[in-house]
C-alpha atoms as a PDB file:
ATOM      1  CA  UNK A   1      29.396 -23.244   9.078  1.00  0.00           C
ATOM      2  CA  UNK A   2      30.466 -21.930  12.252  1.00  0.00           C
ATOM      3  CA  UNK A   3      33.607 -23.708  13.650  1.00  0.00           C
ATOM      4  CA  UNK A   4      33.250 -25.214  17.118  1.00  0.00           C
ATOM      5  CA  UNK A   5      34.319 -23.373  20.323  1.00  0.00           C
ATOM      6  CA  UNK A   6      37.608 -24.983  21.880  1.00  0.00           C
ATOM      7  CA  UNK A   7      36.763 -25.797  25.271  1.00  0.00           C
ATOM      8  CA  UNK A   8      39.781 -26.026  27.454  1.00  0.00           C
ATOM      9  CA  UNK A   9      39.858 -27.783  31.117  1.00  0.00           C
ATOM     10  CA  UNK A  10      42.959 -26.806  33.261  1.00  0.00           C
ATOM     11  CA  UNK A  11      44.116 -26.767  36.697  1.00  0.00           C
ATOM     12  CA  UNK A  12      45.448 -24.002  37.932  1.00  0.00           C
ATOM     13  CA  UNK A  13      49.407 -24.988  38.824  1.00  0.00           C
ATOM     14  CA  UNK A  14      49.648 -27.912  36.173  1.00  0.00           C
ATOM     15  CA  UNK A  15      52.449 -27.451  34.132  1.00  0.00           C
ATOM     16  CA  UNK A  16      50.551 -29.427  31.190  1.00  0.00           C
ATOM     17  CA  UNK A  17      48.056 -27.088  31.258  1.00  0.00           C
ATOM     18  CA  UNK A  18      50.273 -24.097  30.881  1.00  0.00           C
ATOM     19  CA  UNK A  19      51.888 -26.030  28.131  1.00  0.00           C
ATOM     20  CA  UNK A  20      48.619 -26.717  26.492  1.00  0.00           C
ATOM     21  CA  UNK A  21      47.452 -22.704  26.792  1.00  0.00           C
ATOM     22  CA  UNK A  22      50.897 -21.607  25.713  1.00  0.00           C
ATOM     23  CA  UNK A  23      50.545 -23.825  22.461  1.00  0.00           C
ATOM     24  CA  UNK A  24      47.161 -22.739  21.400  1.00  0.00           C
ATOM     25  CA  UNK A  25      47.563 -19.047  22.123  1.00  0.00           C
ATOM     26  CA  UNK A  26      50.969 -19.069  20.309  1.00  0.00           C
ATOM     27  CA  UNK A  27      49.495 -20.686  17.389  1.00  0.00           C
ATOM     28  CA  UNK A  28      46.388 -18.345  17.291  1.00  0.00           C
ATOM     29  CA  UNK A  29      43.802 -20.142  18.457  1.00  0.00           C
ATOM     30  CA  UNK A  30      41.047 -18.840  20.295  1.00  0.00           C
ATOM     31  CA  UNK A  31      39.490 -20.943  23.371  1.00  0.00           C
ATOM     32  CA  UNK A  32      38.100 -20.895  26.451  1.00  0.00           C
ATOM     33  CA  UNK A  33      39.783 -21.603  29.487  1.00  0.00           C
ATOM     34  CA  UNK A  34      37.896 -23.334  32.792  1.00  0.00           C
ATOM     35  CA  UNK A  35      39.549 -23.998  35.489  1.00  0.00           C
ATOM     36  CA  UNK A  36      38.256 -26.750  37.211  1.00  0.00           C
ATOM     37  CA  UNK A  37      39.743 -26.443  40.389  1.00  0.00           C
ATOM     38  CA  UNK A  38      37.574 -23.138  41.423  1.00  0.00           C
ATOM     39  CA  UNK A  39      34.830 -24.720  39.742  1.00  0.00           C
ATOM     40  CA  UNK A  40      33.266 -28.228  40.668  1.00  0.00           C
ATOM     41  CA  UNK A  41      30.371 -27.969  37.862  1.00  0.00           C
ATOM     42  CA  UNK A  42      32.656 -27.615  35.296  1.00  0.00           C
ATOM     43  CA  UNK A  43      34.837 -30.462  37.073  1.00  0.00           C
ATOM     44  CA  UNK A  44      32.217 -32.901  37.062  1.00  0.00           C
ATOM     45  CA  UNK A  45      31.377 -31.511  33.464  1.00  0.00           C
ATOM     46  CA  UNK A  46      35.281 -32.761  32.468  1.00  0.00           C
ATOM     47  CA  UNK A  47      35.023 -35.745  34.159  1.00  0.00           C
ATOM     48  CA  UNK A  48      31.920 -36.877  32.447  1.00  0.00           C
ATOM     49  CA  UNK A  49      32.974 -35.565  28.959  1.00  0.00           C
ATOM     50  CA  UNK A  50      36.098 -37.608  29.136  1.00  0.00           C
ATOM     51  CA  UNK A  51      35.716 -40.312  31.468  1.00  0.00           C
ATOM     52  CA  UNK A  52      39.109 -39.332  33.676  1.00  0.00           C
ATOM     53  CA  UNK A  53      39.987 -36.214  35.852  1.00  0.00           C
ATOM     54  CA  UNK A  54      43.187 -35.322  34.304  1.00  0.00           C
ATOM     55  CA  UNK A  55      43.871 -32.010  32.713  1.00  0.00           C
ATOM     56  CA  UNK A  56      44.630 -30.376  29.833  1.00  0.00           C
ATOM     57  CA  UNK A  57      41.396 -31.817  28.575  1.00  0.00           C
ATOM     58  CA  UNK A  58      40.577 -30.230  25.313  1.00  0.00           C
ATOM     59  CA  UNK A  59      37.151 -30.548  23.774  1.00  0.00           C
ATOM     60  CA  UNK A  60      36.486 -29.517  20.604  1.00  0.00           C
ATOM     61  CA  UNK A  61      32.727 -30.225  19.054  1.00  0.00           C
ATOM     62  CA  UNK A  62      32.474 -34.038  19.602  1.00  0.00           C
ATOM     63  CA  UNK A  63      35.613 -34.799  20.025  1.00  0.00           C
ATOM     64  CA  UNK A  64      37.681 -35.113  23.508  1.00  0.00           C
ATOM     65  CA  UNK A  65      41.354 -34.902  23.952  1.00  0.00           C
ATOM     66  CA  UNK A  66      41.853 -36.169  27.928  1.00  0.00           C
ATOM     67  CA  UNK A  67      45.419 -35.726  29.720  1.00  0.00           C
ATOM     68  CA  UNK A  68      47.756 -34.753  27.138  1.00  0.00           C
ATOM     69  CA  UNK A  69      51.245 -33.116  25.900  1.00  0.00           C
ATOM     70  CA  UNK A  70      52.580 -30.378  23.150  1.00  0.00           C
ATOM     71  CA  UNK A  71      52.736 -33.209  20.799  1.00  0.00           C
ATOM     72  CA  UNK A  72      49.304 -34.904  21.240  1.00  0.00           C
ATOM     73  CA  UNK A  73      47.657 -31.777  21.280  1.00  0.00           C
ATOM     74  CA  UNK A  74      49.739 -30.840  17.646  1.00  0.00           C
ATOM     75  CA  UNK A  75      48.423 -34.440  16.405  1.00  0.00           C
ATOM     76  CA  UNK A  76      44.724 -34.157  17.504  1.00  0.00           C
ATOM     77  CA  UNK A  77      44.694 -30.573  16.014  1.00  0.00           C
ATOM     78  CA  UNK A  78      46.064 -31.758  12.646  1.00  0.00           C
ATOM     79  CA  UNK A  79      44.145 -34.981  12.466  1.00  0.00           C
ATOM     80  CA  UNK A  80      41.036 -33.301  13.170  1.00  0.00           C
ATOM     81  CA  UNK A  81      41.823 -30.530  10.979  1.00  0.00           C
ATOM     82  CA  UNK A  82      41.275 -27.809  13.562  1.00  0.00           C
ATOM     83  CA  UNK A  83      42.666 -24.768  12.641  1.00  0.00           C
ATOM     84  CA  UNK A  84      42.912 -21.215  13.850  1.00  0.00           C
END
């Protein structure tokens, strides 16, 4: 079974987000960034997906991590049993 892209919401300047792309890159995992400051689709896209318009927001198959840290993102990761 293929594993689930990791879809990853930012804004370009937030410090959380930098955190959040910092974490996952040094931990080797592979996802794709959208910025949704330079794009309003994929704004509106967040904001429906997670019901806020906060970022980090991390989506992962079915399951939606909205406005979070180094240490929620480590917890959703493990609980979910996401791995590299």
């Amino acid at each position: 079974m293929d594993k689930p892209e990791l879809l990853l919401y930012v804004k370009t300047g937030c410090p959380w987000c930098d955190l959040a792309e910092e974490y996952l890159s040094e931990h080797g995992y592979k996802f794709r960034r959208i910025d949704v400051l330079r794009d309003r689709v994929a704004y509106d896209e967040m904001r429906r997906i997670s019901g806020q318009t906060y970022a980090p927001t991390l989506v992962v198959g079915d399951e939606v991590l909205p406005d979070f840290g180094p240490e929620e993102l480590e917890h959703f990761l493990k609980i979910h049993e996401i791995h590299p």
